[in-house]
Protein backbone atom coordinates (compact mmCIF):
# COMPACT_ATOMS: atom_id res chain seq x y z
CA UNK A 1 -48.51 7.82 -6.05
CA UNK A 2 -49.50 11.19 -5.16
CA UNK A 3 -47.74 14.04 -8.24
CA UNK A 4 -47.83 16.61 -5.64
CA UNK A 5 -46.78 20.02 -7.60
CA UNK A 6 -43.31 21.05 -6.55
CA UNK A 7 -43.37 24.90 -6.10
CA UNK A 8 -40.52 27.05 -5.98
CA UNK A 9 -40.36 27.02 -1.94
CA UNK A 10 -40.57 23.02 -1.99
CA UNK A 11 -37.51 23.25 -4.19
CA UNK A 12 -35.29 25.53 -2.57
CA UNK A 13 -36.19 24.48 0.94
CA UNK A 14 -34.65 20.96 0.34
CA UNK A 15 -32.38 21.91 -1.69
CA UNK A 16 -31.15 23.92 1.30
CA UNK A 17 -31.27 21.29 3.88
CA UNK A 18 -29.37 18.85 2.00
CA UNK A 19 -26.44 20.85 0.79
CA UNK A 20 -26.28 21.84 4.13
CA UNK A 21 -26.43 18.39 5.78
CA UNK A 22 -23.45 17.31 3.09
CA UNK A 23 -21.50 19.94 4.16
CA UNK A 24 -22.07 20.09 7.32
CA UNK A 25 -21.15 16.66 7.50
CA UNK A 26 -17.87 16.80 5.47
CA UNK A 27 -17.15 19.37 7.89
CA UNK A 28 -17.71 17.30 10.84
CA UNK A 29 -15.72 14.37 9.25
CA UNK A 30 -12.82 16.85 8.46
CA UNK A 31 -12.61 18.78 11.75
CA UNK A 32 -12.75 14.73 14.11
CA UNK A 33 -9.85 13.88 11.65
CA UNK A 34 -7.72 17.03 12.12
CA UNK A 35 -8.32 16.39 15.80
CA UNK A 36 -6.69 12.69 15.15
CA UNK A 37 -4.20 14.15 13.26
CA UNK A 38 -2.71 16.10 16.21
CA UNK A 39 -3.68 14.15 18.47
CA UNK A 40 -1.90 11.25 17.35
CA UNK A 41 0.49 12.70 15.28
CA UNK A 42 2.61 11.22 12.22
CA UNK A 43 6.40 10.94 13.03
CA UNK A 44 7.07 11.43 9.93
CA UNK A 45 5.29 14.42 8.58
CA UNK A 46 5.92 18.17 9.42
CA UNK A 47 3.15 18.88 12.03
CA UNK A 48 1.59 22.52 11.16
CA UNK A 49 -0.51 24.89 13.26
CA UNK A 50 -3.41 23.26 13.07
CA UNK A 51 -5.77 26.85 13.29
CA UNK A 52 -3.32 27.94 10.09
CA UNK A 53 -5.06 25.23 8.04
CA UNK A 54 -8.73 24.64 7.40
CA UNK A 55 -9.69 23.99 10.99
CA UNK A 56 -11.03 27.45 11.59
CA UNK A 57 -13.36 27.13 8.13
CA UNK A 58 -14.31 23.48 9.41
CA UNK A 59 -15.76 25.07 12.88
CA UNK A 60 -17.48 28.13 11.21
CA UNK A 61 -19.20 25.86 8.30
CA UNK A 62 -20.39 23.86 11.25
CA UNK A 63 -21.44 26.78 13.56
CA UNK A 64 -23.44 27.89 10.87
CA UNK A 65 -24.59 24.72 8.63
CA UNK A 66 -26.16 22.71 11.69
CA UNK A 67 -28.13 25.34 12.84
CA UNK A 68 -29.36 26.38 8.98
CA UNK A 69 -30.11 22.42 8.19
CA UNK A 70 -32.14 21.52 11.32
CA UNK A 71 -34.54 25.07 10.60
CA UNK A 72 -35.04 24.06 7.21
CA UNK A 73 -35.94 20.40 8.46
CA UNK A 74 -38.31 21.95 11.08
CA UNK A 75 -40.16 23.94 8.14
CA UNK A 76 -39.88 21.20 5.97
CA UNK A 77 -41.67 19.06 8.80
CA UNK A 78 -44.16 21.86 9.45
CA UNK A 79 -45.56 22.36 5.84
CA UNK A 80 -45.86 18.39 5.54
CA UNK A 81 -47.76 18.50 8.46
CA UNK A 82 -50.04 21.35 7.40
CA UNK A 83 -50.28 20.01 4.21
CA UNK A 84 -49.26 16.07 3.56
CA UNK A 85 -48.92 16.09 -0.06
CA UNK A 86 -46.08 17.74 0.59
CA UNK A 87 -44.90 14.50 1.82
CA UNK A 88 -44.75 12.89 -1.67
CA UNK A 89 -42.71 15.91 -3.73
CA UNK A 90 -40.86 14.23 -6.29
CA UNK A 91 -37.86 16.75 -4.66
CA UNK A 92 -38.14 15.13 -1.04
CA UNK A 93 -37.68 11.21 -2.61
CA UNK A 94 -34.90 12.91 -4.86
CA UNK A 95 -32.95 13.91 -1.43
CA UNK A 96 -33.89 11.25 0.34
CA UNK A 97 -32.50 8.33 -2.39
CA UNK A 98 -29.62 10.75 -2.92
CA UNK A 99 -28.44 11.23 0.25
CA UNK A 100 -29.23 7.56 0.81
CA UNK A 101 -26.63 6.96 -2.25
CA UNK A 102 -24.53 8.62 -0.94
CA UNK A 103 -24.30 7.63 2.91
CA UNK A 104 -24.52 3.51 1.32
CA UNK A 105 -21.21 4.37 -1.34
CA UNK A 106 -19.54 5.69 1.28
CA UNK A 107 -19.65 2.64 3.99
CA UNK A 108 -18.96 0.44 1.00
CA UNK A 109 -15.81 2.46 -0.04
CA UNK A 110 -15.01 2.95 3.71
CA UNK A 111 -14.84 -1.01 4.45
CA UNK A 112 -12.92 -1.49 1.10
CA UNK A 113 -10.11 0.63 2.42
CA UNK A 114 -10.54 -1.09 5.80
CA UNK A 115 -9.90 -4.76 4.46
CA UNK A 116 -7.76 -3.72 1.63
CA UNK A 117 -5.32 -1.92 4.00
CA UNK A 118 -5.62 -5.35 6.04
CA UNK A 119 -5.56 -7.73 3.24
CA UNK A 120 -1.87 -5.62 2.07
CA UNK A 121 -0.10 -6.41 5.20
CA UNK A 122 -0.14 -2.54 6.32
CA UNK A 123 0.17 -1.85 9.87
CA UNK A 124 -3.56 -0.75 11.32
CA UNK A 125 -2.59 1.93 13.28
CA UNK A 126 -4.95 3.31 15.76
CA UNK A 127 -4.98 6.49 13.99
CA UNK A 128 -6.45 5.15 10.69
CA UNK A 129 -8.79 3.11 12.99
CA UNK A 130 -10.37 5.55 14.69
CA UNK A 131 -10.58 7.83 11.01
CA UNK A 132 -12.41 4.30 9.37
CA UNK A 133 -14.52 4.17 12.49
CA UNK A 134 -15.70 7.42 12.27
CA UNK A 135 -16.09 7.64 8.78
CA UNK A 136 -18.47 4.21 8.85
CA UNK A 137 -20.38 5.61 11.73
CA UNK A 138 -21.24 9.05 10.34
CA UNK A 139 -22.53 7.66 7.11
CA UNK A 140 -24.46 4.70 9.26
CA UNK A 141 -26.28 7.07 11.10
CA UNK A 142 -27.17 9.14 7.94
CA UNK A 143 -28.31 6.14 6.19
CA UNK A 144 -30.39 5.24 9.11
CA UNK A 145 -31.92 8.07 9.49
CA UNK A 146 -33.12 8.57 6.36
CA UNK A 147 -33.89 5.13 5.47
CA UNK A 148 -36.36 5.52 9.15
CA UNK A 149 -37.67 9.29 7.53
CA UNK A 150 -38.97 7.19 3.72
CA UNK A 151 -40.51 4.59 6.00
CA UNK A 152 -42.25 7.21 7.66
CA UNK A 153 -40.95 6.27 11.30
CA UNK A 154 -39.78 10.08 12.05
CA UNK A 155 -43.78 11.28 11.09
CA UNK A 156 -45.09 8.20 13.31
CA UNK A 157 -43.16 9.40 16.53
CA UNK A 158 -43.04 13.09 15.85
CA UNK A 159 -41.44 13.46 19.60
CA UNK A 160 -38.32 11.86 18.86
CA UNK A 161 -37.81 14.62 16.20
CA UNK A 162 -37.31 16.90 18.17
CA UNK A 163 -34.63 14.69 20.52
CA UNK A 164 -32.51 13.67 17.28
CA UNK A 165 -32.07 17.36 16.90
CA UNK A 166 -31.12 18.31 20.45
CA UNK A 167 -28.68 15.24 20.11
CA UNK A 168 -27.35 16.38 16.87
CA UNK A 169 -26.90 20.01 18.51
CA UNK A 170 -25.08 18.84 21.68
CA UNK A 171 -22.87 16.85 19.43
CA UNK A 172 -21.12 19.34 17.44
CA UNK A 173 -21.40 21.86 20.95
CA UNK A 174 -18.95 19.19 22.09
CA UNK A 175 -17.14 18.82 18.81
CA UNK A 176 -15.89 21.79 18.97
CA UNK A 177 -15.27 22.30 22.42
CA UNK A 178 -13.02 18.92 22.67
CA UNK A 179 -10.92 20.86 19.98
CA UNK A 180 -10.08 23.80 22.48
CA UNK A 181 -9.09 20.95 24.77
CA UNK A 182 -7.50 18.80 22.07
CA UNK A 183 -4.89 21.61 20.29
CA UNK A 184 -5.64 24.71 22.50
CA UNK A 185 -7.96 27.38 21.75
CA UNK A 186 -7.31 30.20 18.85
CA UNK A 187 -5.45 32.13 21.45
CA UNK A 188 -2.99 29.98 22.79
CA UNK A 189 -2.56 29.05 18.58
CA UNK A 190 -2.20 33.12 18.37
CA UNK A 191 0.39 33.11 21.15
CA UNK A 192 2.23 29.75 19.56
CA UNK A 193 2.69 31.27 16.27
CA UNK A 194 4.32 34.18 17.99
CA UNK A 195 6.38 31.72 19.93
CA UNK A 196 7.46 29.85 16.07
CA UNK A 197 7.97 33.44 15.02
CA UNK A 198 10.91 34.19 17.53
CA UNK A 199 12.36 30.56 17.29
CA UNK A 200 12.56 31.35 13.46
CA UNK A 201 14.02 35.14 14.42
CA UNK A 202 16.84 33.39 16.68
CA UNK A 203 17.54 30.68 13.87
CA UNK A 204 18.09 33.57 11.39
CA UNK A 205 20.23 35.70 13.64
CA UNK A 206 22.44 32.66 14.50
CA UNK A 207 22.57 31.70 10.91
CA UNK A 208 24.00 35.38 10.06
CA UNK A 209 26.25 35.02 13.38
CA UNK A 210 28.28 31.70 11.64
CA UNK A 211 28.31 33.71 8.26
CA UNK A 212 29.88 36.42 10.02
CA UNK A 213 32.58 34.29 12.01
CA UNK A 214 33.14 32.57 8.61
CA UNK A 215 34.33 36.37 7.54
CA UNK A 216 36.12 37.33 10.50
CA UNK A 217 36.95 34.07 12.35
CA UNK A 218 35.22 36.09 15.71
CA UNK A 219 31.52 36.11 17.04
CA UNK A 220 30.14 39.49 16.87
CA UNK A 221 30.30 41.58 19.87
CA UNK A 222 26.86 42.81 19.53
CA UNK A 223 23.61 42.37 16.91
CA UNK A 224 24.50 45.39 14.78
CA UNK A 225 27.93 44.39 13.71
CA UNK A 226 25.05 41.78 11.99
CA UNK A 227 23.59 44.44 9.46
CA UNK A 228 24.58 44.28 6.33
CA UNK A 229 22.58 46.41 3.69
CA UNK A 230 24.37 44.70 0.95
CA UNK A 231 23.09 41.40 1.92
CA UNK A 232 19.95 43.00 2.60
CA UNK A 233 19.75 41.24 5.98
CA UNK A 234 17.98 43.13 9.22
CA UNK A 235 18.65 42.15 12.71
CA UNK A 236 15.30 40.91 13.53
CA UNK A 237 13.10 41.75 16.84
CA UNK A 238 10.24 40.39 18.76
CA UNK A 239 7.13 40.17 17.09
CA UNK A 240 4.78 41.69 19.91
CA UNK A 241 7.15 44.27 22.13
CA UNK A 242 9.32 45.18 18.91
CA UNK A 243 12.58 44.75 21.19
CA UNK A 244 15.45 43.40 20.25
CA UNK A 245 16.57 39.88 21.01
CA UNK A 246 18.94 39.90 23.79
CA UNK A 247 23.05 38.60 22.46
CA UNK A 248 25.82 38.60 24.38
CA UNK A 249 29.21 37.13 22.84
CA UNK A 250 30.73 34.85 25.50
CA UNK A 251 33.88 34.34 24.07
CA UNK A 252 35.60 34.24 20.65
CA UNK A 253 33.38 30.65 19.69
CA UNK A 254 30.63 31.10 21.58
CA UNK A 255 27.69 33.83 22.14
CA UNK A 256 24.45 32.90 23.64
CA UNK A 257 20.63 34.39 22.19
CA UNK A 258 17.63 35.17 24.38
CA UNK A 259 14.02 35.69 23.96
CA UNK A 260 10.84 35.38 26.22
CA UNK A 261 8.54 33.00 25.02
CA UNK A 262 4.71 32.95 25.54
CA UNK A 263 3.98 29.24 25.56
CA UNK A 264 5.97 25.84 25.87
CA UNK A 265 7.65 24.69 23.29
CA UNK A 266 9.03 21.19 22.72
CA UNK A 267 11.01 20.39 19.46
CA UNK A 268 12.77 16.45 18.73
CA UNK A 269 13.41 16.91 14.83
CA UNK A 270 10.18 16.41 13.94
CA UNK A 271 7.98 19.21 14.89
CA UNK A 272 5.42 17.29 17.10
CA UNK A 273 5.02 20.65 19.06
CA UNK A 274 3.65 23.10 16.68
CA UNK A 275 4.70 25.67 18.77
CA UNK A 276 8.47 25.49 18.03
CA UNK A 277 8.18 23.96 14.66
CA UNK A 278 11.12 24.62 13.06
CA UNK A 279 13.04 22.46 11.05
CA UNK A 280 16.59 21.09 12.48
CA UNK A 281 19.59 23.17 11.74
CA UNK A 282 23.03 22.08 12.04
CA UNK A 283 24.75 21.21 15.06
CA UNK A 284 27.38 23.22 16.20
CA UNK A 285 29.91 20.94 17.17
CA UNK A 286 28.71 18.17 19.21
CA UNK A 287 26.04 19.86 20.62
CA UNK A 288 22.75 19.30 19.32
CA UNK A 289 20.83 22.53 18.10
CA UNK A 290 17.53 22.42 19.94
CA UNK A 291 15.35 25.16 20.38
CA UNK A 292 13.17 23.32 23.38
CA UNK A 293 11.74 26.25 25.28
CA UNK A 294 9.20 27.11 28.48
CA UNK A 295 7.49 30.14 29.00
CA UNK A 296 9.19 33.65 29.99
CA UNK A 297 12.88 34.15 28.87
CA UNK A 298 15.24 31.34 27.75
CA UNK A 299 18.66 31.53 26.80
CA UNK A 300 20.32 29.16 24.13
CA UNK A 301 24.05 28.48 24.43
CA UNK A 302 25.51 28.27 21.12
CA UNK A 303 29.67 26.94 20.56
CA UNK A 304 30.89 27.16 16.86
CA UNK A 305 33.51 24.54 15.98
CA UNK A 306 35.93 25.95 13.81
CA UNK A 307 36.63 22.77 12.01
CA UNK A 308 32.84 22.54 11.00
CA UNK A 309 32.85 26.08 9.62
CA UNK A 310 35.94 26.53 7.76
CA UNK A 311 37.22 30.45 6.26
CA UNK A 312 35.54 30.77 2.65
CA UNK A 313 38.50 30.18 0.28
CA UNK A 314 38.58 33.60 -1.85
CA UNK A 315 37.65 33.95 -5.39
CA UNK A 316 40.17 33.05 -7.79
């Protein structure tokens, strides 16, 4: 075996390249599930904004680490083929077996949750499917791959180099581009928050509305009968214009809120539309308290059953 000298360059260029490839590929992984994740969502968990979590870092750390990976590889390639001892550097077979470690623990452990999951009578959903799936055929094609690079395959047909690459390229292109498709692009996630904003704004105002018919056994005529400096409490207003919302009191029960919304909002109880996730209040009455909304200005009716908010009995 050939002790080629490892130099500082030979170090630091693979070094590079594979903490790149790892996370580069953890990103991948992580970004495909949060896709699954909203896509297919969990009726039972709160469903978030999904560019509030670590969606945004998951793009840029593949924006960046794909591009920074496959230019190391390419000089990597280059100074083996200008000089091939560089072929045999104790650091190359140190990257290679590692990353080979790596990729094979991973299908093992991915399988074992597979047939365990199986084996325990749990329901295979098609959302921890498609998560096993891709999890078994990331680290496949890694392991390939590499296993084809120490056999010296990729230095055999040079050409096909250069077509993994494009391939790998395309593929996160189109990664990331399904998201905009998947959960909407940063802007309509922007204009969604904005929407949660004013569904939260309207929840607080009609929470200080039942406090104040509590006190007075009335619905305020207007939103600044609402301030109250001693309970610190602010009549809030739209997050973009700065207007207020729009009130009216319809009669001694009821009063009805308005805001203009930028996107469509759907809302069952279980936040499966981030952009009204909110969770339930109570119902006034027997009406349910939805805050289901389309774009421009909606109006929410609101009655208030005096037998479900009773007069505060007076301290003693």
């Amino acid at each position: 075996m050939d002790n080629a000298k490892v130099g500082p360059k030979d170090f630091f260029l693979w070094a590079g390249a594979m903490i790149s490839l790892w996370g580069g590929v953890v990103a991948f992984i992580a970004l495909v599930f949060d896709y699954i994740n909203y896509a297919l969502p969990n009726p039972l968990e709160y469903v978030s904004n999904p560019y509030q979590g670590g969606m945004p870092y998951e793009m840029a750390s593949l924006i960046v680490l794909t591009p920074l990976f496959l230019i190391l590889m390419r000089v990597i390639r280059r100074d083996i083929e200008r000089d091939p001892s560089r072929n045999d550097v104790w650091v190359r077979r140190w990257g290679l077996f590692l990353t080979l470690f790596i990729a094979g623990v991973t299908i093992v452990v991915d399988l074992i949750v597979l047939i365990t999951t199986f084996l325990g009578g749990e329901e295979l959903s098609v959302r921890f499917l498609l998560k096993v799936a891709l999890v078994l055929l990331v680290a496949s094609a890694g392991f390939m791959h590499f296993m084809a690079d120490l056999w010296g395959y990729w230095k055999q047909n040079p050409q096909l180099v250069r077509w993994v690459n494009y391939a790998v390229g395309v593929l996160v292109v189109v990664t990331i581009v399904a998201g905009f498709f998947i959960v909407g692009t940063p802007q309509q996630a922007h204009r969604m928050r904005l929407d949660e904003q004013r569904v939260n704004d309207l929840q607080s105002i009609q929470s200080q509305v039942t406090y104040f018919y509590q006190q007075k056994r009335v619905v305020p005529s207007s939103l600044s009968q609402l301030q109250d400096p001693l309970l610190g409490f602010v009549v809030p207003t739209d997050p973009t214009t700065g207007a207020a919302y729009e009130y009216a009191k319809t009669s001694d029960l009821a009063f009805q809120l308005c805001a203009t919304f930028q996107e469509e909002g759907t809302y069952n109880g279980y936040g499966t539309s981030y952009a009204s996730m909110v969770y339930p209040t109570k119902p006034y009455g027997n009406t349910q308290d939805t805050w289901e909304h389309g774009v421009g200005r909606v109006c929410f009716e609101r009655m208030i059953d005096p037998d479900f908010y009773p007069t505060p009995k007076p301290l003693q």
